[in-house]
N, C-alpha and C. Protein backbone atom coordinates (compact mmCIF):
# COMPACT_ATOMS: atom_id res chain seq x y z
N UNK A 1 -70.40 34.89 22.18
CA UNK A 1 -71.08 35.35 23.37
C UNK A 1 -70.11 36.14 24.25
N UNK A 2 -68.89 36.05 24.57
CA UNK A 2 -67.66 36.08 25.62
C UNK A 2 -67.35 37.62 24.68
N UNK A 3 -67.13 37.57 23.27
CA UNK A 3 -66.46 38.66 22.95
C UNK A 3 -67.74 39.67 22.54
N UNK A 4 -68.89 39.05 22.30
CA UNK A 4 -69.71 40.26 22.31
C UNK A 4 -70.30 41.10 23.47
N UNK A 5 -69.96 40.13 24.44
CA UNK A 5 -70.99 41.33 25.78
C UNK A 5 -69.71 41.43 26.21
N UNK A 6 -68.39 40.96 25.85
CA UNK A 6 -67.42 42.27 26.15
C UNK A 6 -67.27 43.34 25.87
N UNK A 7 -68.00 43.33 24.41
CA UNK A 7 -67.96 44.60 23.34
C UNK A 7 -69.22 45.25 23.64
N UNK A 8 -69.91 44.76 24.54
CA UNK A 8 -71.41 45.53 25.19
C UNK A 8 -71.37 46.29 26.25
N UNK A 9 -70.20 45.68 26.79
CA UNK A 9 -70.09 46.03 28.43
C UNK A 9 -69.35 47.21 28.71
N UNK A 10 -69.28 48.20 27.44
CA UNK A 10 -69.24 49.78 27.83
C UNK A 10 -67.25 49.67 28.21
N UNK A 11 -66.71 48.96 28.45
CA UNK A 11 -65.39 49.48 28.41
C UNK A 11 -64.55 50.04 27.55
N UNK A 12 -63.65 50.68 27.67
CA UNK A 12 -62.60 51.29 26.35
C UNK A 12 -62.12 50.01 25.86
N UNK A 13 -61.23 50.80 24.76
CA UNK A 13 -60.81 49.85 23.74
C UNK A 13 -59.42 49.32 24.19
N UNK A 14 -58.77 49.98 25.32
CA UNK A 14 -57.92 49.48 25.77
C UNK A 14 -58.07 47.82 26.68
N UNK A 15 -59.11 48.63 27.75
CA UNK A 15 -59.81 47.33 28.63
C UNK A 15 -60.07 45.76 27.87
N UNK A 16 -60.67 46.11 26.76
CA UNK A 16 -61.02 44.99 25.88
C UNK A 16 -59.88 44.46 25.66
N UNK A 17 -58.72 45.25 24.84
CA UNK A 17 -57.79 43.91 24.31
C UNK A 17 -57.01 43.55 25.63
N UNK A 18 -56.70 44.15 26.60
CA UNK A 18 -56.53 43.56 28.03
C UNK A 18 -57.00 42.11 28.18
N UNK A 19 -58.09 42.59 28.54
CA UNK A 19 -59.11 41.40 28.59
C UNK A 19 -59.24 40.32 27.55
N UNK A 20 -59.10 40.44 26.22
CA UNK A 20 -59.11 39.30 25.41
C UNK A 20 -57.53 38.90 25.60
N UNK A 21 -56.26 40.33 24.97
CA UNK A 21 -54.79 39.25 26.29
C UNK A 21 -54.79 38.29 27.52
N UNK A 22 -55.32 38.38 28.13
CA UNK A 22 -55.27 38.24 29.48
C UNK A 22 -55.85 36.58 28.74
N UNK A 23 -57.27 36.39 28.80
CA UNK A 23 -57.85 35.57 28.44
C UNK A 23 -57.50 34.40 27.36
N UNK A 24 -56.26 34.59 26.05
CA UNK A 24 -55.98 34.01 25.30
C UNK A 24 -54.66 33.73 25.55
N UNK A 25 -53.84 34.48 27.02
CA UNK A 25 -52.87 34.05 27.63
C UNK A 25 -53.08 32.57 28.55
N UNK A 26 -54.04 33.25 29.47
CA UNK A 26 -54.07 32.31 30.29
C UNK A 26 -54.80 30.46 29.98
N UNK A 27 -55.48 30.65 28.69
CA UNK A 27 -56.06 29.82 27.99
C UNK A 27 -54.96 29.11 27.58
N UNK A 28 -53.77 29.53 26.65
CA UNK A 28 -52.78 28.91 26.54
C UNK A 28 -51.84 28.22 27.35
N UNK A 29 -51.84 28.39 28.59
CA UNK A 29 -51.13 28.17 29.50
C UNK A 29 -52.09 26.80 29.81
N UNK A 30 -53.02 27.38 30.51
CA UNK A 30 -54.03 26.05 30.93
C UNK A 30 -54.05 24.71 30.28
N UNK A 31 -54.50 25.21 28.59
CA UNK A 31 -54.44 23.97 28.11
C UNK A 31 -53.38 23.03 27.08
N UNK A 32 -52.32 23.89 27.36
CA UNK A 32 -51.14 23.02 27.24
C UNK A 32 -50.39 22.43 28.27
N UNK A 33 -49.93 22.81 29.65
CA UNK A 33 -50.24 22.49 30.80
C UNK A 33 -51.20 21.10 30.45
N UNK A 34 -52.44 21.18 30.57
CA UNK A 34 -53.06 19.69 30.59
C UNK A 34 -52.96 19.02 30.05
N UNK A 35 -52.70 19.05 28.37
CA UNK A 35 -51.96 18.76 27.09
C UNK A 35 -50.80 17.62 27.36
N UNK A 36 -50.12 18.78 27.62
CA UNK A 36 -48.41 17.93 28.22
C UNK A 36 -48.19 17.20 29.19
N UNK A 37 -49.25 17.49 30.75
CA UNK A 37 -49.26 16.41 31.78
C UNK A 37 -49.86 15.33 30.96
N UNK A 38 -51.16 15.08 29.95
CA UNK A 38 -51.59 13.46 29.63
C UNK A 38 -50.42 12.84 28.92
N UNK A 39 -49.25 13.94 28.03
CA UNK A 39 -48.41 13.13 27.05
C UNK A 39 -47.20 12.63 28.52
N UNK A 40 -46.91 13.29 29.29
CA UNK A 40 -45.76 12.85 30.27
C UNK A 40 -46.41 11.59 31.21
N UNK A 41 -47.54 11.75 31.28
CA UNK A 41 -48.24 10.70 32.11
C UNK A 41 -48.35 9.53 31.56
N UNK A 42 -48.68 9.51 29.83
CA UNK A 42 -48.61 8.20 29.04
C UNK A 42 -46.76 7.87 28.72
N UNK A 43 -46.21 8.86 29.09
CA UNK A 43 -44.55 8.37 28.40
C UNK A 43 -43.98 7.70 29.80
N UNK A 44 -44.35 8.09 31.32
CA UNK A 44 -44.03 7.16 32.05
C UNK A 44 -45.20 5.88 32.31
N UNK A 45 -46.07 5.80 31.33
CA UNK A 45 -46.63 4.38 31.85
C UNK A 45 -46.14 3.84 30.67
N UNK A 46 -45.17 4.40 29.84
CA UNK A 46 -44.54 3.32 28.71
C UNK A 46 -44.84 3.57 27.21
N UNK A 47 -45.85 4.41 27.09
CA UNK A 47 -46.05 5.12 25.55
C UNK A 47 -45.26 6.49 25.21
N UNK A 48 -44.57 6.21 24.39
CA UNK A 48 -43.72 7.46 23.77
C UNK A 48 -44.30 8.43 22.57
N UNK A 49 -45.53 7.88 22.34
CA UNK A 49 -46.12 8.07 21.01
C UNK A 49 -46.04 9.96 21.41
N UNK A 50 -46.84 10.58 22.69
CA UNK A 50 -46.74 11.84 22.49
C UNK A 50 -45.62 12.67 22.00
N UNK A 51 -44.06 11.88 22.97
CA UNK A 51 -42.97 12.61 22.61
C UNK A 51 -42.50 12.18 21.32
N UNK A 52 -42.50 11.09 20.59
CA UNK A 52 -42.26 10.92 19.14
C UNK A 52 -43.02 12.34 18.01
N UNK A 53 -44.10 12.19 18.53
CA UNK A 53 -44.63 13.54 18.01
C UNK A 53 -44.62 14.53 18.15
N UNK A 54 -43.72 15.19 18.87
CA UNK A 54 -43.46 16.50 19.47
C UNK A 54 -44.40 16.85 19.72
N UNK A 55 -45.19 16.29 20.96
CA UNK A 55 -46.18 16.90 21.74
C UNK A 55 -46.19 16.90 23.05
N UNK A 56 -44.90 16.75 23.43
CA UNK A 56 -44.41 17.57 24.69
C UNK A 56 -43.53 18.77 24.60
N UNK A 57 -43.86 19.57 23.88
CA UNK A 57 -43.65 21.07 24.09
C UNK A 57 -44.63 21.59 24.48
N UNK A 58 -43.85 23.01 25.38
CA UNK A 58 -44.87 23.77 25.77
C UNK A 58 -45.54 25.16 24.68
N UNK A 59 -45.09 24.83 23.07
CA UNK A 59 -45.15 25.55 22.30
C UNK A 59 -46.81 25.55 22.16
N UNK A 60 -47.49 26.59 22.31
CA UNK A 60 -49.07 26.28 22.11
C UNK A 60 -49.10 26.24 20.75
N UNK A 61 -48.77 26.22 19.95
CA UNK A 61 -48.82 26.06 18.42
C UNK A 61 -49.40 24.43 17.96
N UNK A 62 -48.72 23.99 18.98
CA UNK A 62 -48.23 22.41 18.64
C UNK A 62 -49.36 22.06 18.82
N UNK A 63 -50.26 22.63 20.18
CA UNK A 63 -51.74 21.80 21.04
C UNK A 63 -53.10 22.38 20.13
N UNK A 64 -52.70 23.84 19.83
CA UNK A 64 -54.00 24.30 18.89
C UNK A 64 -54.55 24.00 18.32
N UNK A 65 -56.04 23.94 18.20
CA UNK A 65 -56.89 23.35 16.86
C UNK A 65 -57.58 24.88 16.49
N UNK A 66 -57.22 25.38 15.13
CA UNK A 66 -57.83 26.41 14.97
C UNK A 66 -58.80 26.72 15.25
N UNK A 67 -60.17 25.85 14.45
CA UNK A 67 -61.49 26.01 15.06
C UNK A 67 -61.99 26.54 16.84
N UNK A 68 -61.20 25.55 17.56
CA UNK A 68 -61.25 25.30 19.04
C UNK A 68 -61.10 27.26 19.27
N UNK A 69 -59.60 27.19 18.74
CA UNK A 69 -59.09 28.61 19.20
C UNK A 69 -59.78 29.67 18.85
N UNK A 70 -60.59 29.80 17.19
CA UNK A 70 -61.64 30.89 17.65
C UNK A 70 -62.61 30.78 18.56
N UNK A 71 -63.29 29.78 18.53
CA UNK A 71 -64.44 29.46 19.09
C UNK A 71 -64.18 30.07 20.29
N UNK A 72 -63.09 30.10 21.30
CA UNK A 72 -62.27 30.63 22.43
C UNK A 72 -62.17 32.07 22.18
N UNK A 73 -61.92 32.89 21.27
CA UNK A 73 -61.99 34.22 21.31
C UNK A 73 -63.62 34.59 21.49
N UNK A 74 -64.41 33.97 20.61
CA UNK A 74 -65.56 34.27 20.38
C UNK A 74 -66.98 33.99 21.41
N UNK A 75 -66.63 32.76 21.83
CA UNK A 75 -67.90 32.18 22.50
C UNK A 75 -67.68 32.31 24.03
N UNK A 76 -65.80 32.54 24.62
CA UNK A 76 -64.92 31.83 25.87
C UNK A 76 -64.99 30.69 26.37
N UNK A 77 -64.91 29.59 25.47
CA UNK A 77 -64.52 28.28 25.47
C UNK A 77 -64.29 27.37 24.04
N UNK A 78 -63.53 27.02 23.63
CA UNK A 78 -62.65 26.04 23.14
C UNK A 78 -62.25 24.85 22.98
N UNK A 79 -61.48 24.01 22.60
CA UNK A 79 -60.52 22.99 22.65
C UNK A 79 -59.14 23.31 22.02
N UNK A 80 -58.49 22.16 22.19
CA UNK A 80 -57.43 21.99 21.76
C UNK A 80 -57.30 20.46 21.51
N UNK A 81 -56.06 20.05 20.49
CA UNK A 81 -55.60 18.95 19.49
C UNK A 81 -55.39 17.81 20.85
N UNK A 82 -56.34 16.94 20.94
CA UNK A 82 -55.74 15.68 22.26
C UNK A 82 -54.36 15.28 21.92
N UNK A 83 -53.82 15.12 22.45
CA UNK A 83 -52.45 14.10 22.90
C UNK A 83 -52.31 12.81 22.34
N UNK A 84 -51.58 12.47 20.94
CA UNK A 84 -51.90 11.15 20.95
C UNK A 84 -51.50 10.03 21.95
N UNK A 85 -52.17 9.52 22.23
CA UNK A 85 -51.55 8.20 23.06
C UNK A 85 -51.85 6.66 22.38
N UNK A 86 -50.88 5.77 22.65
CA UNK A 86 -51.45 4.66 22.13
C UNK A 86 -50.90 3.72 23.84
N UNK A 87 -52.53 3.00 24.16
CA UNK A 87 -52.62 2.71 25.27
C UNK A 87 -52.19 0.73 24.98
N UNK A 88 -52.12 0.41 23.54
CA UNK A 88 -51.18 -0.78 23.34
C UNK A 88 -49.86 -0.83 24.15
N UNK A 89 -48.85 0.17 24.41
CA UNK A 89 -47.91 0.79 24.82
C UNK A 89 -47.08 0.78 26.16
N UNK A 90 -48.67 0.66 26.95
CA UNK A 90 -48.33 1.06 28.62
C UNK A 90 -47.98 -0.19 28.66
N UNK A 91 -47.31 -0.26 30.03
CA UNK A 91 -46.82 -1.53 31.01
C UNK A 91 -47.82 -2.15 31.19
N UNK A 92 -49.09 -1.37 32.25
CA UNK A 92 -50.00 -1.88 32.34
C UNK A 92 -51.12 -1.32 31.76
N UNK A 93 -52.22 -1.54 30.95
CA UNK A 93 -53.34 -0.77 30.52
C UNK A 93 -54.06 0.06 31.33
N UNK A 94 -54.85 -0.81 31.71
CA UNK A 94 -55.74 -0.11 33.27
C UNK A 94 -55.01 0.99 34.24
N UNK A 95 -54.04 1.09 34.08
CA UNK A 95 -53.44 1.87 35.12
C UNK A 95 -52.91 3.03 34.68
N UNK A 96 -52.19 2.55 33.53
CA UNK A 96 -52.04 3.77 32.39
C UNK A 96 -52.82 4.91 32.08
N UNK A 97 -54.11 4.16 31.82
CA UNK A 97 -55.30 4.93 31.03
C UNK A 97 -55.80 6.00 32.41
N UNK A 98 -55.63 5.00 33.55
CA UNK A 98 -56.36 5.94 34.48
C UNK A 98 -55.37 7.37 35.18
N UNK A 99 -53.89 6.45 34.63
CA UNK A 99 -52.99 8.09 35.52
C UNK A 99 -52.94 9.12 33.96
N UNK A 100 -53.38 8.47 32.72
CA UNK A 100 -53.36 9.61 31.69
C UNK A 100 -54.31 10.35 32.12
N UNK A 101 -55.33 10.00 32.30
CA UNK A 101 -56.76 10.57 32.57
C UNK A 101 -56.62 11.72 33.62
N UNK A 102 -56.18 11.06 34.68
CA UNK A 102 -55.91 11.89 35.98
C UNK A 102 -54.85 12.89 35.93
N UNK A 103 -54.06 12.91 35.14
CA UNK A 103 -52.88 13.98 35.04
C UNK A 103 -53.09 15.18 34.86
N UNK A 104 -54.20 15.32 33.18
CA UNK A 104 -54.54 16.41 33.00
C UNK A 104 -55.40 17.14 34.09
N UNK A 105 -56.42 16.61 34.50
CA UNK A 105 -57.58 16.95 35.36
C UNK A 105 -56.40 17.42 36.82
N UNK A 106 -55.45 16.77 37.30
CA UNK A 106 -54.71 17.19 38.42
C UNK A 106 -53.91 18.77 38.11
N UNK A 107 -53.74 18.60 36.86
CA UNK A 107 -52.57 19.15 36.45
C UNK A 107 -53.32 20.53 36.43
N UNK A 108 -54.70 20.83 35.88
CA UNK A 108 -55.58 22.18 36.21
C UNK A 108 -55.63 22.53 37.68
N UNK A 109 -56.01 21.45 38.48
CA UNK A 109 -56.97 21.78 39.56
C UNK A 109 -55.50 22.40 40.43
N UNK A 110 -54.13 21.44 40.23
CA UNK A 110 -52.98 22.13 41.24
C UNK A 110 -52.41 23.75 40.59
N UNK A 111 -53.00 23.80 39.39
CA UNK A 111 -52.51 25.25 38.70
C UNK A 111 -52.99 26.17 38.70
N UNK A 112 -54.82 26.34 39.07
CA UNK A 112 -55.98 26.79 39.60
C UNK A 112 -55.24 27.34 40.70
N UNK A 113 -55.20 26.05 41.98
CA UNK A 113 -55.01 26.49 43.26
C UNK A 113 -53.51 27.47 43.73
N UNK A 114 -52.76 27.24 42.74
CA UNK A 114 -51.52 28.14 43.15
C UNK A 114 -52.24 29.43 42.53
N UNK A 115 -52.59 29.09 41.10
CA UNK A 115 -53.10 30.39 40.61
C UNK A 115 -53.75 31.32 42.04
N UNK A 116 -54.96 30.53 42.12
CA UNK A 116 -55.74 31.11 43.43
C UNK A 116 -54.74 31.73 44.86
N UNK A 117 -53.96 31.57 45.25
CA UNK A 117 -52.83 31.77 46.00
C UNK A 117 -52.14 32.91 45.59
N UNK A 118 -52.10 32.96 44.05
CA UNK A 118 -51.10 34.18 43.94
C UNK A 118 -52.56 35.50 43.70
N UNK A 119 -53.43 34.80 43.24
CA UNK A 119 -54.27 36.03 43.64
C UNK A 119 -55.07 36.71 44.81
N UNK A 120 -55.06 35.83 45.55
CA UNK A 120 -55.37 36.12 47.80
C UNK A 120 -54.10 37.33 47.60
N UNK A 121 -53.14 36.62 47.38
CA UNK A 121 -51.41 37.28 47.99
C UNK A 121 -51.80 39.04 47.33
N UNK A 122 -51.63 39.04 45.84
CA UNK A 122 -51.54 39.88 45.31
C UNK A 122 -52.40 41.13 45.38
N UNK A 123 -53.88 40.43 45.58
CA UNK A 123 -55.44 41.38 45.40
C UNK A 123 -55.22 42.42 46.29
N UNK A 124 -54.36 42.92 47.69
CA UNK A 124 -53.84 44.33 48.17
C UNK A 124 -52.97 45.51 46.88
N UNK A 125 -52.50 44.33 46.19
CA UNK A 125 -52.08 45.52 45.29
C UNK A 125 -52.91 45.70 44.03
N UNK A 126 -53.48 44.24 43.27
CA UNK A 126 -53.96 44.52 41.88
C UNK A 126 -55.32 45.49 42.11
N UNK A 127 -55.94 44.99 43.26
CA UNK A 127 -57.53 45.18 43.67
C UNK A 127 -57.92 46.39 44.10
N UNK A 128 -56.60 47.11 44.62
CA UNK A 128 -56.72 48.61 45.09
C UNK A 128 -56.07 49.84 44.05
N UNK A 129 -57.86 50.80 43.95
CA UNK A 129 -57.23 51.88 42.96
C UNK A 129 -57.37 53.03 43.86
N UNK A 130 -56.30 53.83 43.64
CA UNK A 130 -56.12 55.41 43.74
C UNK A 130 -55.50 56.06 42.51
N UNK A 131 -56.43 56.77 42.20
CA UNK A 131 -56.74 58.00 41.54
C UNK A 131 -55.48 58.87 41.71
N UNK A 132 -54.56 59.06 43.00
CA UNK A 132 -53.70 59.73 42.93
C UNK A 132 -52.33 58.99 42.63
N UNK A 133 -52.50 57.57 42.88
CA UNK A 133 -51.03 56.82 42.89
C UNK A 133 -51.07 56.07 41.48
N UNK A 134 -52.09 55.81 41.28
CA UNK A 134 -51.83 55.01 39.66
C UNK A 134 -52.15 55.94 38.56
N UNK A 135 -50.95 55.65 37.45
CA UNK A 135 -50.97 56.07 36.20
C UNK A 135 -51.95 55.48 35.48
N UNK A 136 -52.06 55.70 34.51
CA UNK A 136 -52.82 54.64 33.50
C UNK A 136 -52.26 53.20 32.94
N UNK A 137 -50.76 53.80 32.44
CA UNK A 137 -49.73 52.51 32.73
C UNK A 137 -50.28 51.11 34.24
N UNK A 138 -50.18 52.36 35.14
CA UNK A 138 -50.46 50.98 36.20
C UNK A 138 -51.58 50.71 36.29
N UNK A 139 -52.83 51.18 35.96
CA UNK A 139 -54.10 50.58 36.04
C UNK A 139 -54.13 49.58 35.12
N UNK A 140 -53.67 49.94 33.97
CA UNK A 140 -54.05 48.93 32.93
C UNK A 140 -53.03 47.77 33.20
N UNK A 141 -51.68 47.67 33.83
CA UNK A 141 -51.24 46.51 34.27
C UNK A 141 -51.67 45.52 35.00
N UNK A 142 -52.27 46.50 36.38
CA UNK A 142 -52.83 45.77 37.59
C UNK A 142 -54.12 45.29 37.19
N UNK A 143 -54.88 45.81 35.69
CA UNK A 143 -55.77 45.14 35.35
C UNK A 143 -55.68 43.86 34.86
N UNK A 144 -54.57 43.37 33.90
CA UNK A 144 -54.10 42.71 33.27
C UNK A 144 -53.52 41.24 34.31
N UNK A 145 -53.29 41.97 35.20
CA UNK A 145 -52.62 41.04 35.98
C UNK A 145 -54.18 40.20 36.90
N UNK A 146 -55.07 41.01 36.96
CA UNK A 146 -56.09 40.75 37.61
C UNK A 146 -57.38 40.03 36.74
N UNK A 147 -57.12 40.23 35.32
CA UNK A 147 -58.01 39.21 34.08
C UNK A 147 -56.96 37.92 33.78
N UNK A 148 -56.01 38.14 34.01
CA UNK A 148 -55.34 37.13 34.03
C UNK A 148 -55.18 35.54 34.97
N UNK A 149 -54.94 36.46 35.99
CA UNK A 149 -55.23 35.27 37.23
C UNK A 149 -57.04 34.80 37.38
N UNK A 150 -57.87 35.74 37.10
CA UNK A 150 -59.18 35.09 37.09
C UNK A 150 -59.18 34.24 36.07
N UNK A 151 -58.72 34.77 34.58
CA UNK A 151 -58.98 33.68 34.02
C UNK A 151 -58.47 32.79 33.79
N UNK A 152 -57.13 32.56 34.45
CA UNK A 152 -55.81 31.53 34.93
C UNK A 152 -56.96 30.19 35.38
N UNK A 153 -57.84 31.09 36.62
CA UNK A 153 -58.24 30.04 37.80
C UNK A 153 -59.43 29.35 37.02
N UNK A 154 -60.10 29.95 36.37
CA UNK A 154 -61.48 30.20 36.00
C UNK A 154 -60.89 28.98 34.81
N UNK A 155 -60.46 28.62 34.18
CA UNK A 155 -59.89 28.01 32.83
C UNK A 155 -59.80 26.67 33.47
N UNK A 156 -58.74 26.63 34.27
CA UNK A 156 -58.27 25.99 34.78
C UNK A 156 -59.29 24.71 35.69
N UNK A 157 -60.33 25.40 36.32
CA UNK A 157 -61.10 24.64 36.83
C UNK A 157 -62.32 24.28 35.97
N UNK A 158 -62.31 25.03 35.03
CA UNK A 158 -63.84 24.41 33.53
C UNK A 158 -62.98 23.20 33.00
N UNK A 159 -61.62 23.25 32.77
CA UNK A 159 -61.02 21.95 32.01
C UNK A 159 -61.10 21.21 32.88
N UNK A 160 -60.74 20.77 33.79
CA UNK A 160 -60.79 20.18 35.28
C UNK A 160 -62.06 19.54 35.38
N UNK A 161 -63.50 19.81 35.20
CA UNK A 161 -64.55 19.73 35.46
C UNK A 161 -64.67 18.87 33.88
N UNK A 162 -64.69 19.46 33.08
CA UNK A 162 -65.43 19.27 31.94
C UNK A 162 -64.28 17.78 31.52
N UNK A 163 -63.60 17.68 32.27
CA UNK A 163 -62.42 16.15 31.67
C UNK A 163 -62.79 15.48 33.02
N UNK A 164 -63.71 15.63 33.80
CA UNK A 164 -64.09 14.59 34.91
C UNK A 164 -65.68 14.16 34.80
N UNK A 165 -66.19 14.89 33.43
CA UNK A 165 -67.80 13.91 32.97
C UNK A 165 -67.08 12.79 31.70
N UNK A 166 -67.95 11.71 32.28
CA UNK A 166 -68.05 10.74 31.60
C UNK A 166 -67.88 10.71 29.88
């Protein structure tokens, strides 16, 4: 759906892979970011199982589930490989389970909101075109920079949401 009415929506062929960059950047970021806050959140309530498994890197390789990741080019939404945790592990259970839980979901919504911050700050420069001052070089940057942070924020708050239903 995401990559076909991109491919509908009349832009060049440049705009597009912009836009799918931008989008398979900021996707990576997001959900390893949330990835790595549940494995750091279970290694201080006492489970090591994530870092035994090298799943506290920020290598997106490590978090990918292929399927997830087309489905993300194709549809614009995804998954990625959960975090193992073993909640035998924690100090305390109940408390564990609930700051694993809460890490990831924090860990979007505070990365969203800076995101959101650097795009207020920035939108005088990404948001404004002249015809006489920008190259094509800089349009297509300030574009890039501007599919990016939307879909920085935009990512960021669907994982956020969609890891706070039941």
């Amino acid at each position: 759906m995401f990559f076909y009415s991109l491919l509908k929506s009349g832009a060049d062929f440049g705009e597009i892979l912009i836009c799918v960059l931008a989008m398979l950047i900021a996707a990576s970021f997001a959900i390893v970011f949330h990835e790595v806050a549940h494995g750091y959140a279970a290694l201080l309530s006492g489970d090591s199982t994530a870092k035994v498994r090298g799943r506290l890197s920020l290598n997106p390789i490590k978090h990918f589930d292929l399927w997830g990741l087309l489905l993300l080019v194709v549809a614009g939404f995804g998954w990625a490989k959960p975090v193992p945790i073993n909640s035998d592990n924690f100090k305390n259970r109940r408390k564990g389970m609930i700051l694993v839980s809460a890490a990831g979901v924090t860990t979007n919504i505070v990365a969203a909101m800076l995101a959101l911050l650097v795009f207020y700050l920035s939108y005088p420069v990404i948001g404004y075109y002249s015809p006489a001052l920008d190259a094509v070089g800089i349009i297509y940057l300030k574009l890039f920079v501007y599919y990016l942070l939307v879909f920085f924020i935009s990512i960021n708050l669907m994982l956020a949401f969609f890891n706070l239903l039941p």
